[in-house]
N, C-alpha and C. Protein backbone atom coordinates (compact mmCIF):
# COMPACT_ATOMS: atom_id res chain seq x y z
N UNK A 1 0.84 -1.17 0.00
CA UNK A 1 0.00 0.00 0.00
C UNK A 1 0.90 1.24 0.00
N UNK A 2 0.55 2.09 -0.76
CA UNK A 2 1.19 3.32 -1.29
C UNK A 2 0.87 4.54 0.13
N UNK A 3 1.79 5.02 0.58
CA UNK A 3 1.82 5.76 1.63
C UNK A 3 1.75 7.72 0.98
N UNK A 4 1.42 8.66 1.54
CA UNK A 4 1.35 9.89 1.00
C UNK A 4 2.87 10.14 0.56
N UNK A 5 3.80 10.01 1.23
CA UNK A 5 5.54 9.98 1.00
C UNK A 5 5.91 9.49 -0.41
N UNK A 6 5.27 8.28 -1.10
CA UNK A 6 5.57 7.88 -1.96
C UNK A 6 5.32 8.81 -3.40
N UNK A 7 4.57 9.29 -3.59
CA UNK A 7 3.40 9.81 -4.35
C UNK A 7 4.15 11.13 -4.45
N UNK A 8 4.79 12.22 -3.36
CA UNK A 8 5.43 13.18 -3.57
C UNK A 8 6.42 12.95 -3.64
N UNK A 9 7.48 14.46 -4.64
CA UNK A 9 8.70 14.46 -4.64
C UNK A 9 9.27 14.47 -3.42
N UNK A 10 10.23 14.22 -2.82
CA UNK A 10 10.99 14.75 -1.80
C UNK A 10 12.07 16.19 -2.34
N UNK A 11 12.15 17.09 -1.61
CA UNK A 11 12.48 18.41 -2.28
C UNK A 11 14.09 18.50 -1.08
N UNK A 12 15.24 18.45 -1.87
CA UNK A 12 16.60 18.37 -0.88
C UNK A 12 16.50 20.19 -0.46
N UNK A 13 17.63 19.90 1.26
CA UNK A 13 16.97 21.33 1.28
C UNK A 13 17.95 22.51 0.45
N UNK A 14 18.81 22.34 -0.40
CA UNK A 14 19.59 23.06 -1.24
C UNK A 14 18.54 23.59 -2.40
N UNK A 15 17.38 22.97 -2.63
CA UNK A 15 16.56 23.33 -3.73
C UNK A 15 15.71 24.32 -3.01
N UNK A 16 15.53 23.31 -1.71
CA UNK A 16 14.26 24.63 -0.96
C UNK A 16 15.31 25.84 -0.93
N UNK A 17 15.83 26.18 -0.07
CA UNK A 17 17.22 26.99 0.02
C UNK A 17 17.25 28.19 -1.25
N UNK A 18 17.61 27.36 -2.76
CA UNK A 18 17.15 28.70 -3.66
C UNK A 18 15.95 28.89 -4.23
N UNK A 19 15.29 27.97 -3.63
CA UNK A 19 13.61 28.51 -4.50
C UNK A 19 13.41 29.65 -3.34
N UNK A 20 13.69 30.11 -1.93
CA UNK A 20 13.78 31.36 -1.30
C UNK A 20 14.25 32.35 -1.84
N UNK A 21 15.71 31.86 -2.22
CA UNK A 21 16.67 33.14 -2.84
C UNK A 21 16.31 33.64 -3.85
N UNK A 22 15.68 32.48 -4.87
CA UNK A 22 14.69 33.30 -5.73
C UNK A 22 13.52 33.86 -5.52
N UNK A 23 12.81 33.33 -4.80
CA UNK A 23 11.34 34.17 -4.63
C UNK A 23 11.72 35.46 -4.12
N UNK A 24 13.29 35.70 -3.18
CA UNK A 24 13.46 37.03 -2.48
C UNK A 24 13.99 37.80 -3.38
N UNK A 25 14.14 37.49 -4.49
CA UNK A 25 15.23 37.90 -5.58
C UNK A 25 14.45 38.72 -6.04
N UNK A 26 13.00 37.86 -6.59
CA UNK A 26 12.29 38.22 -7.36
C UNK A 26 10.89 39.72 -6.44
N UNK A 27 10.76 39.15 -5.42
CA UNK A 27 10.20 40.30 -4.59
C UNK A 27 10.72 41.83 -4.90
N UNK A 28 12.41 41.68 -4.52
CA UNK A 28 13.12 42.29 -4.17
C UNK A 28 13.04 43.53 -6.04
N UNK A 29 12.94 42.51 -6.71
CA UNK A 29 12.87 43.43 -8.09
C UNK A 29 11.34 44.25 -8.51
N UNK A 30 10.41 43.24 -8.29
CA UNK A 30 9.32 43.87 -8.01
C UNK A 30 9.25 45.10 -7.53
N UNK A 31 9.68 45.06 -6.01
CA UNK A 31 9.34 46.07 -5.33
C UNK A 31 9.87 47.90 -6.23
N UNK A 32 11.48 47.34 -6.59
CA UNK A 32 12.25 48.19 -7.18
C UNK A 32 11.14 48.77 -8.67
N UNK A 33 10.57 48.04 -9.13
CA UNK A 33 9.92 48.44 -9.75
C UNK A 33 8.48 49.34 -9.54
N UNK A 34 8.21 48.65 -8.66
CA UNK A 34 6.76 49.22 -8.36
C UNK A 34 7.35 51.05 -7.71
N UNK A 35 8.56 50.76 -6.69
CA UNK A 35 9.07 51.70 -6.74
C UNK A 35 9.63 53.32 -7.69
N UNK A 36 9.74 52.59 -8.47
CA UNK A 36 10.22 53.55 -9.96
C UNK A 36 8.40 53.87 -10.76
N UNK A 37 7.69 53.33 -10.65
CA UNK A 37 6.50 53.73 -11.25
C UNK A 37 6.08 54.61 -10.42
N UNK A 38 6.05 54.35 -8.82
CA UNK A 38 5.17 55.58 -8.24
C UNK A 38 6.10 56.78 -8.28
N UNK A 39 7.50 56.70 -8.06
CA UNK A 39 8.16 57.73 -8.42
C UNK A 39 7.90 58.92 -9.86
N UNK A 40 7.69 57.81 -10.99
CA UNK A 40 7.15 58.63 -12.36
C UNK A 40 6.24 59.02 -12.11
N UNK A 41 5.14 58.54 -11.77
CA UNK A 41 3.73 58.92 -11.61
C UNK A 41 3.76 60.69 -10.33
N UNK A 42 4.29 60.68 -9.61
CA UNK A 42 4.51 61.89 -8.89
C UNK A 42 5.25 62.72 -9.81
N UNK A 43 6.33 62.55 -10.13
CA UNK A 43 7.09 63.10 -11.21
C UNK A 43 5.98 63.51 -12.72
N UNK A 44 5.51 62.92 -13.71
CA UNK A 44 4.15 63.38 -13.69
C UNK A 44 3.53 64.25 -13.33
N UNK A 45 2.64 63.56 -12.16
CA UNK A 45 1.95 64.88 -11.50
C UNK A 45 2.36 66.57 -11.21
N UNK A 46 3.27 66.14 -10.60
CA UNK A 46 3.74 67.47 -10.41
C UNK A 46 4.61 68.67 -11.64
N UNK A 47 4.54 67.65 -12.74
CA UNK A 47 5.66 68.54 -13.86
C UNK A 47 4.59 69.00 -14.42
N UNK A 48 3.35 67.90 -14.52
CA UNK A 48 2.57 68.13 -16.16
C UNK A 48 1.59 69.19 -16.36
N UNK A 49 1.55 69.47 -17.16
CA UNK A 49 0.18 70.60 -17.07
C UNK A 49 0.36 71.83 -16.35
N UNK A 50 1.40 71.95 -16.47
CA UNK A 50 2.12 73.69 -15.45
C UNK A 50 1.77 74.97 -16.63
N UNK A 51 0.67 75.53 -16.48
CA UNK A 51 0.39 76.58 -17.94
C UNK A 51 0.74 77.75 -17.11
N UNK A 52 1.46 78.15 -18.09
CA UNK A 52 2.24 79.79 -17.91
C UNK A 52 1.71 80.37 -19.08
N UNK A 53 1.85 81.95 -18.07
CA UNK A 53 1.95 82.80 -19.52
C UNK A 53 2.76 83.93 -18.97
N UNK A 54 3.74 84.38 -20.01
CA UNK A 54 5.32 85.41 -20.09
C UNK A 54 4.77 86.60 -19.35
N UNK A 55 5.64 87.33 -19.67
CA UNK A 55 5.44 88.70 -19.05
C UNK A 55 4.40 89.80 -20.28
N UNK A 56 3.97 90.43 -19.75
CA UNK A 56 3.29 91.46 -20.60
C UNK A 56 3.57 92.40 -21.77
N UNK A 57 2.90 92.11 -22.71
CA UNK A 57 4.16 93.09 -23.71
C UNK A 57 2.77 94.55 -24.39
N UNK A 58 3.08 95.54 -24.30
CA UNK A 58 1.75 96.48 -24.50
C UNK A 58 2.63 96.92 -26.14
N UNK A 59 1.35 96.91 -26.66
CA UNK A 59 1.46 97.64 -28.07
C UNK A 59 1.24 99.10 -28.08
N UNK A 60 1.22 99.98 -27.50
CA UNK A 60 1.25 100.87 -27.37
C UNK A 60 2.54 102.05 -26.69
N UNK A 61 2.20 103.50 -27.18
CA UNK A 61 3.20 103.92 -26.99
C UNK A 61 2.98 104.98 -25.15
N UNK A 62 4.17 105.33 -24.74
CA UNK A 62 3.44 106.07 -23.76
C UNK A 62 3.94 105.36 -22.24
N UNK A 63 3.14 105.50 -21.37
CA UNK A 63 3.36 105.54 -19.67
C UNK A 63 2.29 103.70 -20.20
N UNK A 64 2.50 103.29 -19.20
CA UNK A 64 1.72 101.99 -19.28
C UNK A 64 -0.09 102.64 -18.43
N UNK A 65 -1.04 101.62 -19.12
CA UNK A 65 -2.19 102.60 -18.48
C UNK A 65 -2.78 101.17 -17.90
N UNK A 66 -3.72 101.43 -16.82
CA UNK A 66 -4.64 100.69 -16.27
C UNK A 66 -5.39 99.78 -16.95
N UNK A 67 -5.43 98.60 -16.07
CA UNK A 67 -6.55 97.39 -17.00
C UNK A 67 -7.74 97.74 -17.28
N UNK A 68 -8.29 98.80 -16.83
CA UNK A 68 -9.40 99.14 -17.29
C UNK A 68 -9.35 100.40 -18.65
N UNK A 69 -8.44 100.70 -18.72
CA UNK A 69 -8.28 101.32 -20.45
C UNK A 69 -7.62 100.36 -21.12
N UNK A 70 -7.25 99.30 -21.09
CA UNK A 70 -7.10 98.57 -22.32
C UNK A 70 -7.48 97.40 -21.84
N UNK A 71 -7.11 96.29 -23.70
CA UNK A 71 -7.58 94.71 -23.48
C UNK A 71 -6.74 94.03 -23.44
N UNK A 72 -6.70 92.57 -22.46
CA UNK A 72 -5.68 92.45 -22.42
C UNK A 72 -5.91 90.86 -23.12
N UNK A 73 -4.79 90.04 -23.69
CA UNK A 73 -5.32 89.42 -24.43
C UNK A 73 -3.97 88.14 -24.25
N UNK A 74 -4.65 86.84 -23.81
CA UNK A 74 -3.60 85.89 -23.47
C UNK A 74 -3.41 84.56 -24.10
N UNK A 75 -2.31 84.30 -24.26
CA UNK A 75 -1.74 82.47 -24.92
C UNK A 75 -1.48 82.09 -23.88
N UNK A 76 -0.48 81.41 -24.47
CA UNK A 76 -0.38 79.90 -23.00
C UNK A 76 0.82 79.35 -23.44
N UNK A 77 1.07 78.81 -22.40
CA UNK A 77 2.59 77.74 -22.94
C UNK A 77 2.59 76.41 -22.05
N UNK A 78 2.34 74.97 -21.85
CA UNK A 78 2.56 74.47 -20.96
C UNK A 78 3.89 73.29 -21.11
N UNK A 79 4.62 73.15 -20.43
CA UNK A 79 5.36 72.09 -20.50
C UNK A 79 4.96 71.12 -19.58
N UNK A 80 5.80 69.82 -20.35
CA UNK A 80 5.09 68.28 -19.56
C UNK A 80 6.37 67.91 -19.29
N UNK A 81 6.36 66.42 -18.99
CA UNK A 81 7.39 65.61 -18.70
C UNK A 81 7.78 65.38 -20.31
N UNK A 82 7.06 65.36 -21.62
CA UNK A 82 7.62 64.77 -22.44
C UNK A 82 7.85 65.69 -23.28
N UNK A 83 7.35 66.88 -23.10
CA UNK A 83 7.27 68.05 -23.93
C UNK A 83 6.51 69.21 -23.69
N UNK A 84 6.12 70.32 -24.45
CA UNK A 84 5.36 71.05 -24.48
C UNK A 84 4.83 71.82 -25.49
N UNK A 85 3.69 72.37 -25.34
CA UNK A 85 3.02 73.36 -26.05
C UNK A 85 2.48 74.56 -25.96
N UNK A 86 1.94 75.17 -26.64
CA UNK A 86 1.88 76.39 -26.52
C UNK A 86 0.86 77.13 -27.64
N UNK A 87 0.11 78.54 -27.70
CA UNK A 87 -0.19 79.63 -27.81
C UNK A 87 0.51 80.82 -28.17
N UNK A 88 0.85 81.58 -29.16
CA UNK A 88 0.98 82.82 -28.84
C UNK A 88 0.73 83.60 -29.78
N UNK A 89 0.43 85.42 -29.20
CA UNK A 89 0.31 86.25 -30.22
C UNK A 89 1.34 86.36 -31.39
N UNK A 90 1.77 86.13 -32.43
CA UNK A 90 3.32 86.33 -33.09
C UNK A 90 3.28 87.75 -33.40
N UNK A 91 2.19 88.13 -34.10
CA UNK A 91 2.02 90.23 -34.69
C UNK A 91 0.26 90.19 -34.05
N UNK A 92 0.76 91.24 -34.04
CA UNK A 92 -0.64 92.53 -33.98
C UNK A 92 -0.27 93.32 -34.82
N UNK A 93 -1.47 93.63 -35.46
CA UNK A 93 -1.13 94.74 -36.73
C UNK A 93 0.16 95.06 -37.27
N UNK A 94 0.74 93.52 -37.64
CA UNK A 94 1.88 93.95 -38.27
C UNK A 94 2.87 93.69 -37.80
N UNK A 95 3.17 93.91 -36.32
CA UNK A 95 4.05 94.25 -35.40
C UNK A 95 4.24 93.09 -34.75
N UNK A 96 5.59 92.34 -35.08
CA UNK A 96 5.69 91.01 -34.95
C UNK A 96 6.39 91.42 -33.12
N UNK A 97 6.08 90.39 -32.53
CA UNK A 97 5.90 90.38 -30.44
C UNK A 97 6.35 88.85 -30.04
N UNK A 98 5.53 87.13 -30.59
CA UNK A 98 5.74 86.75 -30.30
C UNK A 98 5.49 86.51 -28.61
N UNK A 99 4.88 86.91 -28.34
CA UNK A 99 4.20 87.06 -27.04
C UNK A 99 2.96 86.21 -26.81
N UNK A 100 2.52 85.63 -25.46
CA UNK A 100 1.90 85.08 -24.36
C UNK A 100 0.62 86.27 -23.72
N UNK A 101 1.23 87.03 -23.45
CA UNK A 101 0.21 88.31 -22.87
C UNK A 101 0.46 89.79 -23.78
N UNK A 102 -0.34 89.95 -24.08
CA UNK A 102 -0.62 91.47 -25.01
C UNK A 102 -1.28 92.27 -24.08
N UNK A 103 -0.83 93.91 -23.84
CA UNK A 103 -2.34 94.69 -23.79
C UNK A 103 -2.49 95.46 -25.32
N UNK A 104 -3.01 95.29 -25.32
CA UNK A 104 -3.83 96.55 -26.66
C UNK A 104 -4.80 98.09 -26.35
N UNK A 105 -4.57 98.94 -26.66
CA UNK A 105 -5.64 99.80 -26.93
C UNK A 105 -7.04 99.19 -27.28
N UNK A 106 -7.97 99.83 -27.07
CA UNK A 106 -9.05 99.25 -27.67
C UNK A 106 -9.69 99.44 -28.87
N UNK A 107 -10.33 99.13 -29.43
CA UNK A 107 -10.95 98.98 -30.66
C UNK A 107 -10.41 97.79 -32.09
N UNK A 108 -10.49 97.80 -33.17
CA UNK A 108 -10.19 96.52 -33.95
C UNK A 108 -8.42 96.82 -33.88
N UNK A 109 -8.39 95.06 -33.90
CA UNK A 109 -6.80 94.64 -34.06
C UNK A 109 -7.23 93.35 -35.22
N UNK A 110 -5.57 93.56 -35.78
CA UNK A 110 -5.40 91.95 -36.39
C UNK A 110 -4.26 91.34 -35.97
N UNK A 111 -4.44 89.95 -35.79
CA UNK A 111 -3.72 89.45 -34.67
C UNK A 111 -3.28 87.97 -35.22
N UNK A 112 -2.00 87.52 -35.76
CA UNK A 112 -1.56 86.25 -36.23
C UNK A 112 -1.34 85.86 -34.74
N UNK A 113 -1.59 84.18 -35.03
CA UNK A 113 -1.94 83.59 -33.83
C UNK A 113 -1.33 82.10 -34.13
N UNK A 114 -0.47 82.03 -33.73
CA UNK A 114 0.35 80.11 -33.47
C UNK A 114 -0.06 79.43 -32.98
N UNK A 115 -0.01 78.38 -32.87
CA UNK A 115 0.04 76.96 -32.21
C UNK A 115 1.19 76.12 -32.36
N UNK A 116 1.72 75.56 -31.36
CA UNK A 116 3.10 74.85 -31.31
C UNK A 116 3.28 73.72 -30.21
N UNK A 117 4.00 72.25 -30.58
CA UNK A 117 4.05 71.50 -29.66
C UNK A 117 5.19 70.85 -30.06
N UNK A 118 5.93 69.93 -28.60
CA UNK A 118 6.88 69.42 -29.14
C UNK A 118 6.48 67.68 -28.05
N UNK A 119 7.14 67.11 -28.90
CA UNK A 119 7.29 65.81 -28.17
C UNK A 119 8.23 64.88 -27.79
N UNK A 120 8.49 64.73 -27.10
CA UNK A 120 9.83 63.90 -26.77
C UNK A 120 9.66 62.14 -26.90
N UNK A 121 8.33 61.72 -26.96
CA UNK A 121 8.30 60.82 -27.15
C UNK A 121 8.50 60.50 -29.19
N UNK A 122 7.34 60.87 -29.67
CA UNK A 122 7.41 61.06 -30.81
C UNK A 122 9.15 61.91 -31.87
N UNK A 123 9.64 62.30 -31.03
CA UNK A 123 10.80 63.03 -31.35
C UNK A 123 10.45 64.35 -32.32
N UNK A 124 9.32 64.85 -32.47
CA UNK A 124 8.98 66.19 -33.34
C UNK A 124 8.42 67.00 -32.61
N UNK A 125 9.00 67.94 -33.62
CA UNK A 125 7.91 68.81 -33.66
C UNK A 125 7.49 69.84 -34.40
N UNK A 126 5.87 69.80 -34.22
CA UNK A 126 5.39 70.26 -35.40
C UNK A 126 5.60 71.72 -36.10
N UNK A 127 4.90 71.79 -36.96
CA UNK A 127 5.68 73.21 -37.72
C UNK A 127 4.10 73.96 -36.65
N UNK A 128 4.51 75.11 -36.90
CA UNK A 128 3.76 76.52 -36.45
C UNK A 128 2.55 76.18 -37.09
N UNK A 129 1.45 75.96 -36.59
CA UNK A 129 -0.09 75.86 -36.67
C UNK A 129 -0.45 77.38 -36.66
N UNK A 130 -0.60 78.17 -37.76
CA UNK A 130 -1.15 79.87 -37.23
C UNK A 130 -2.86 80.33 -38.24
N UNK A 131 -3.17 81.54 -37.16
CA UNK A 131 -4.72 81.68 -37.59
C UNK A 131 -4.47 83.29 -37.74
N UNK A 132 -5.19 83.95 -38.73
CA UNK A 132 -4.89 84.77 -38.82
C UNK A 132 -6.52 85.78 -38.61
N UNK A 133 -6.87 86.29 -37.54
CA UNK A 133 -7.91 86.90 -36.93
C UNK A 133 -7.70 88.33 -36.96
N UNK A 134 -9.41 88.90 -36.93
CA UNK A 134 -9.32 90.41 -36.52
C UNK A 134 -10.26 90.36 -35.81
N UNK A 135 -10.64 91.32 -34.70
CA UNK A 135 -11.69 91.90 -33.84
C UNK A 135 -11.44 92.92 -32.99
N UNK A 136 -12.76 93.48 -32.58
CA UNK A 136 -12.63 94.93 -31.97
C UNK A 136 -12.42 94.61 -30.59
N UNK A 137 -11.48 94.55 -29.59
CA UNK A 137 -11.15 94.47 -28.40
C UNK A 137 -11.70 95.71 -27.76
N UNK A 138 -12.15 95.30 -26.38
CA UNK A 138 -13.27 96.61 -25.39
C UNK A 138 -11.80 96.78 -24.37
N UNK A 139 -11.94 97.71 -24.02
CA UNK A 139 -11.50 98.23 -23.03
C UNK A 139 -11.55 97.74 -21.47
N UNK A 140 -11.15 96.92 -20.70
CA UNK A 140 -11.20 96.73 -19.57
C UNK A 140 -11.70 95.15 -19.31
N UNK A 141 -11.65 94.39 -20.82
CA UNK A 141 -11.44 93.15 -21.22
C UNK A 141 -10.29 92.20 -21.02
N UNK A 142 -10.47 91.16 -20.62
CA UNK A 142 -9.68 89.72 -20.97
C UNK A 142 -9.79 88.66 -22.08
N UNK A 143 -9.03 89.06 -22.75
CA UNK A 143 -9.24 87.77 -23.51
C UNK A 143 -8.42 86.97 -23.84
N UNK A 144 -8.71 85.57 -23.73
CA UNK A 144 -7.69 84.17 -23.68
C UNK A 144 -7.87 83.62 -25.03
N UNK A 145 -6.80 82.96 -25.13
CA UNK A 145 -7.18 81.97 -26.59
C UNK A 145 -7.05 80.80 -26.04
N UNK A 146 -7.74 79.81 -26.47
CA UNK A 146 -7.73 78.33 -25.94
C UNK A 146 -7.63 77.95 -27.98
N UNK A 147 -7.58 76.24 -27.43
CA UNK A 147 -7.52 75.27 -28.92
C UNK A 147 -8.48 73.92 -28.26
N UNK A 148 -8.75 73.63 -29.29
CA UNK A 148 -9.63 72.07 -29.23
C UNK A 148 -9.33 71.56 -30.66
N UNK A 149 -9.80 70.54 -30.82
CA UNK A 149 -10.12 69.44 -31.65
C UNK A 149 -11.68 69.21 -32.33
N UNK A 150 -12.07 69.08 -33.72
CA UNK A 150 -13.18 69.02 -33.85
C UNK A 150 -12.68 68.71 -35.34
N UNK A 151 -13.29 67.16 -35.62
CA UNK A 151 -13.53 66.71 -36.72
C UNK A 151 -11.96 66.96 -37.45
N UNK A 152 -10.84 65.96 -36.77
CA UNK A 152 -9.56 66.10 -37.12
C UNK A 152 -8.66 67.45 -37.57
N UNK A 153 -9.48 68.43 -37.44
CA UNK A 153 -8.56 69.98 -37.25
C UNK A 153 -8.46 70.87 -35.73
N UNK A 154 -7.50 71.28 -35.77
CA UNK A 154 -6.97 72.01 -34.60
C UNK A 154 -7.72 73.79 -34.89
N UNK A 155 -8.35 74.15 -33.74
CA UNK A 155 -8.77 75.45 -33.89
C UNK A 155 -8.48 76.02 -32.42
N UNK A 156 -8.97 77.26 -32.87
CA UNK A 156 -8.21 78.56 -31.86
C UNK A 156 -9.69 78.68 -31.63
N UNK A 157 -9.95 79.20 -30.09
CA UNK A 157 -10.88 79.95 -29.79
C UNK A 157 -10.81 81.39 -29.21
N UNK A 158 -11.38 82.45 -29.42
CA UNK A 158 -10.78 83.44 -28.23
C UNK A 158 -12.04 83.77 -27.41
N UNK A 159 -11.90 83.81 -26.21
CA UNK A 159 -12.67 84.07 -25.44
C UNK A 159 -12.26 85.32 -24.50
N UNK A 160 -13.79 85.88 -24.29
CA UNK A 160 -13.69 87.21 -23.67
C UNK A 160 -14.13 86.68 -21.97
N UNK A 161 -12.69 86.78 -21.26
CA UNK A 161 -12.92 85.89 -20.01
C UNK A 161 -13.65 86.79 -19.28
N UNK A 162 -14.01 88.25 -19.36
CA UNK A 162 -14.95 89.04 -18.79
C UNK A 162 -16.31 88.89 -18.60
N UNK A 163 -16.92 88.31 -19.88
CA UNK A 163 -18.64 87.65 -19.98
C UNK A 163 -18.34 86.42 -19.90
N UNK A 164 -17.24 85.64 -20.23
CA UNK A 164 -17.62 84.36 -20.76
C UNK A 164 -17.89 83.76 -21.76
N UNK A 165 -18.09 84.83 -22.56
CA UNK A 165 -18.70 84.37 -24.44
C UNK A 165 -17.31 84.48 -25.16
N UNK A 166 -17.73 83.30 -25.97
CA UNK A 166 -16.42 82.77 -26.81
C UNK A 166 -16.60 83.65 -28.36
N UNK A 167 -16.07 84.86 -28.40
CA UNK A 167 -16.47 85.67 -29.42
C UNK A 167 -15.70 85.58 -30.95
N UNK A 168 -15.02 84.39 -30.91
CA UNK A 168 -14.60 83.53 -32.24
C UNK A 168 -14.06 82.40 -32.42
N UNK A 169 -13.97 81.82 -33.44
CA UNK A 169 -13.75 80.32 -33.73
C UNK A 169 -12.70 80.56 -34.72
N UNK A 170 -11.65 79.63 -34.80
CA UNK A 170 -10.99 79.94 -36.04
C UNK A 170 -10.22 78.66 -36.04
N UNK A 171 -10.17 77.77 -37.56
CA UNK A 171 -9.49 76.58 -37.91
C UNK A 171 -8.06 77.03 -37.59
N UNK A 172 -7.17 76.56 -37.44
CA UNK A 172 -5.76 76.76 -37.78
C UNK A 172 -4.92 76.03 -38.76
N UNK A 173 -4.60 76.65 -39.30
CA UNK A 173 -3.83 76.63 -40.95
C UNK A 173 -2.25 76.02 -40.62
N UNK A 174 -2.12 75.10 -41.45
CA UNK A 174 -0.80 74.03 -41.16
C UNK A 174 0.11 75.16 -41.67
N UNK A 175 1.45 74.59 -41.25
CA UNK A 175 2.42 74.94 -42.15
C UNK A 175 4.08 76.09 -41.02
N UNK A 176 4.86 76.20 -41.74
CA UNK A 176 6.10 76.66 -41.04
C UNK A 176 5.60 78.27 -41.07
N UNK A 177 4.99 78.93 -41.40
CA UNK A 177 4.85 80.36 -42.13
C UNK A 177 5.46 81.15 -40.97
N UNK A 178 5.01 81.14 -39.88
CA UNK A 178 5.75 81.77 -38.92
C UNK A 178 7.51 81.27 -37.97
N UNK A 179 7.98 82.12 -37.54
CA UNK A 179 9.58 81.10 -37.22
C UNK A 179 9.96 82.21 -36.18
């Protein structure tokens, strides 16, 4: 009659011995790993999505005047862990700036407008996305430009952060044209 002893291996204890050293081996790498992910993941958090915008640049000539006599009118720039993008005015009437924050005088401006990103994963980056807009800016106004996505083109919005109303839409036009 066959006893439970027979039926199992017997395991010498040199085998038990490194099936430990490996299971601790293998813990031990795990952990190192799981380690390095929560590290990225904070790293992440804390880099990504940081939106700035530069210092102020006024188109006008003169003493600088109060936010309530002019409009003031903003891009964006954000960098990530893998890259970044960005917004900005390049000209107003002409008058190439390259700028994040504008004030303007009030009444109509025309205003070339970029889009730009870079990627570190992908290794590019793209040429200057620009829109080329006019409108009458109020006096004692904010206005932001944001971008979205809609039906595989990239567009500019500008919004008057004073009401809230998004007082234009505009596709953005591929290509290097601006530098």
């Amino acid at each position: 009659m066959a006893t439970p002893h027979d039926t199992k291996q017997l395991v010498s204890f040199e085998e038990l011995l490194m099936s430990e050293i490996v299971h601790t081996e293998v813990l031990t790498r795990l952990r190192a790993v799981q380690f390095a992910i929560w590290a990225a993941l904070i790293i992440i958090v804390l880099t990504s999505g940081c939106v700035s915008v530069g210092p102020t640049v006024k188109t006008y000539g003169g003493d600088k005047l109060q936010e309530s006599q002019v409009a003031v009118i903003k891009g964006w720039w954000t960098f990530y862990l893998i890259g970044y993008q960005g917004v900005d005015i390049y000209s107003i009437d002409g008058t190439v700036l390259r700028a994040t924050k504008v004030e303007v005088l009030p009444g109509w401006h025309e205003l070339d407008i970029r889009y730009y990103f870079f990627s570190m994963i992908a290794l590019v980056g793209a040429p200057f996305d620009y829109a080329q807009v006019g409108f009458n800016f109020e006096a004692g106004h904010e206005y932001r430009i944001k971008t979205h996505f809609k039906a595989n083109a990239e567009y500019i919005d500008i919004v008057d952060v004073t009401t809230g109303a998004n007082i234009l839409t505009e596709r953005l036009s591929p290509g290097y044209r601006y530098r």
